[in-house]
Protein backbone atom coordinates (compact mmCIF):
# COMPACT_ATOMS: atom_id res chain seq x y z
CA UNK A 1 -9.32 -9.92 -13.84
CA UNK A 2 -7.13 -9.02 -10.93
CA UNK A 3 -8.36 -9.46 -7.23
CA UNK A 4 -6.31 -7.76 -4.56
CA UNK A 5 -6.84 -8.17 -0.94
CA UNK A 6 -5.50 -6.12 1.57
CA UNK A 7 -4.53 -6.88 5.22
CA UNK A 8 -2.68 -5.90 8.19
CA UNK A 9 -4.35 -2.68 9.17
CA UNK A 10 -5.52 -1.95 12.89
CA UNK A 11 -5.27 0.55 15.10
CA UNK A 12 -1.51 1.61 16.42
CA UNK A 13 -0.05 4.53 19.27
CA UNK A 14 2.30 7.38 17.38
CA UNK A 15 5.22 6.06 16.93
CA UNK A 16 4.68 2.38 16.98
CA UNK A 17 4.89 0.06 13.39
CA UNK A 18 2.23 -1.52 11.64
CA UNK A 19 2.68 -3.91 8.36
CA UNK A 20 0.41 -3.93 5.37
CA UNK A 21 0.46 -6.55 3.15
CA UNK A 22 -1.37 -6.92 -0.58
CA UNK A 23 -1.45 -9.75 -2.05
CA UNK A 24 -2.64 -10.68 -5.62
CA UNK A 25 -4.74 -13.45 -7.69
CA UNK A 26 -6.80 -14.44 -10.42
CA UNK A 27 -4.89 -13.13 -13.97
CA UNK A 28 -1.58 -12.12 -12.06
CA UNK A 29 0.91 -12.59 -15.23
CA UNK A 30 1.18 -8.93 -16.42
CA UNK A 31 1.08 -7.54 -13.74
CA UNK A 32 3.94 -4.78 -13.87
CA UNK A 33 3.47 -2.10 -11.01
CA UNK A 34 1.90 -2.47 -7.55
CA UNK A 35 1.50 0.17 -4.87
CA UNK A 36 -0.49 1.65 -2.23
CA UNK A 37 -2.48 4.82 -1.61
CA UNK A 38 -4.42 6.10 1.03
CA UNK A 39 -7.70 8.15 1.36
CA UNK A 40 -9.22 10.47 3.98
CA UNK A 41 -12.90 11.48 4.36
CA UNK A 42 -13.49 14.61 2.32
CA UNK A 43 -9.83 14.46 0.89
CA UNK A 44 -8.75 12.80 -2.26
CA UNK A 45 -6.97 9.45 -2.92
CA UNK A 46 -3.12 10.09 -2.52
CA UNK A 47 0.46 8.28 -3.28
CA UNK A 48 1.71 6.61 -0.90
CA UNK A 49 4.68 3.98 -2.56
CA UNK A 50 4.96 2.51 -5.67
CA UNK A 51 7.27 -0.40 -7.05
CA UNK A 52 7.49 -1.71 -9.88
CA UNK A 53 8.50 -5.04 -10.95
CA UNK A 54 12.22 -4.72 -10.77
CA UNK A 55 11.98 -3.37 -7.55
CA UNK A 56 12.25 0.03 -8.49
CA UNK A 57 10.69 2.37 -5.74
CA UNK A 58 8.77 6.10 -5.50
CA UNK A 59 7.65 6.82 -2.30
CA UNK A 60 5.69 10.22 -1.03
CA UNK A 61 7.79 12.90 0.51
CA UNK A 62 5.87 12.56 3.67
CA UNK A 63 6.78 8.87 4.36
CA UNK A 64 10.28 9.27 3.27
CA UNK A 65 12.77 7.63 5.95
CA UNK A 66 9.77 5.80 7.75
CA UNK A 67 7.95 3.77 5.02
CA UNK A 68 9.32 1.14 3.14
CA UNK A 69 8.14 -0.62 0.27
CA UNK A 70 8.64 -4.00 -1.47
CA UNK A 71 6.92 -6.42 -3.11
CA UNK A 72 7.44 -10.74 -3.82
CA UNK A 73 6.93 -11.34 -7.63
CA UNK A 74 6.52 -15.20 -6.92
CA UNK A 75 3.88 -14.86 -4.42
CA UNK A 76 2.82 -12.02 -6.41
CA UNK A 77 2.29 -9.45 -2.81
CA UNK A 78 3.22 -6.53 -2.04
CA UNK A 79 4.56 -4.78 1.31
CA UNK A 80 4.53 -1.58 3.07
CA UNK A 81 6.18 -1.24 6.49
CA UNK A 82 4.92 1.90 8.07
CA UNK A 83 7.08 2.70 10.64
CA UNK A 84 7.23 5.69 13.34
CA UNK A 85 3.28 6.13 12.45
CA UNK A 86 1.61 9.68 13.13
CA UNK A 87 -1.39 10.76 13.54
CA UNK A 88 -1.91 12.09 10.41
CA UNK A 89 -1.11 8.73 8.74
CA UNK A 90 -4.22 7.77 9.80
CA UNK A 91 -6.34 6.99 6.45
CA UNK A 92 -7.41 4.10 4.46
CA UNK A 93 -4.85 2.20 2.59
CA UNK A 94 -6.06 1.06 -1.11
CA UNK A 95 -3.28 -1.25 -3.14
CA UNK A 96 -3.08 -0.95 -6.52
CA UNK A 97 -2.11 -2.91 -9.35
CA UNK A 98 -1.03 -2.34 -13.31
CA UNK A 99 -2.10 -4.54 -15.42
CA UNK A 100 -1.58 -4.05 -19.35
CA UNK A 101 -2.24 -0.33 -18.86
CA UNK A 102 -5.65 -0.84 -16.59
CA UNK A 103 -5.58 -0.35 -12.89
CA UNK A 104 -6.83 -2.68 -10.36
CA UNK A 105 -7.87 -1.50 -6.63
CA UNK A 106 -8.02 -2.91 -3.19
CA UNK A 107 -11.18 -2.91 -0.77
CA UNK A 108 -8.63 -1.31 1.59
CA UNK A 109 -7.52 -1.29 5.11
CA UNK A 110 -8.47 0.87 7.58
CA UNK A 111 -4.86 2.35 9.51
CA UNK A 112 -5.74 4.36 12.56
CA UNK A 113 -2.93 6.31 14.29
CA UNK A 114 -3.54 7.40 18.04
CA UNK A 115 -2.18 10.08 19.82
């Protein structure tokens, strides 16, 4: 099993910079991909970043040139700067890891972008 804890949600102003972090335990050898996705009511759960462990990148056209993702294999977390936040960034943030084909999920953070 795989426990992932998210933190470093809160509540920002448009434009401002927030920093989520993920960070990994229990069975964490294996663990090949790690990401983050975000949900809003009524909507379903969408890409956000994904890296895998060489450090390989994917991010969403519609954080392109504002998020950044990365990820420390030793302390087995991973990142996402969110930078030049809007309002419609404002969603839950779930992180995800890939384990030997099965997917693991955050609680999630709640990221709330004011205008």
């Amino acid at each position: 099993q795989v426990q992932l804890v998210e933190s470093g949600g809160g509540l920002v102003q448009t434009g401002g910079s927030l920093r989520l972090s993920c960070a990994a335990s229990g069975s964490t050898s294996g663990i090949s991909g790690m990401g983050w996705y975000r949900q809003t009511p009524g909507k379903q759960r969408e890409l956000v970043a994904f890296i895998d462990r060489i450090g390989t990148t994917n991010l969403a056209d519609f954080v392109k040139g504002r998020f950044t993702i990365s990820r420390d294999n030793a302390e087995n977390t991973v990142y996402l700067q969110m930078n030049s936040l809007k309002p419609e960034d404002t969603a839950v943030y779930f992180c995800t890891g890939l384990r030997w084909g099965y997917e693991y999920w955050g609680q999630g953070t709640q990221v709330t972008v004011s205008s």
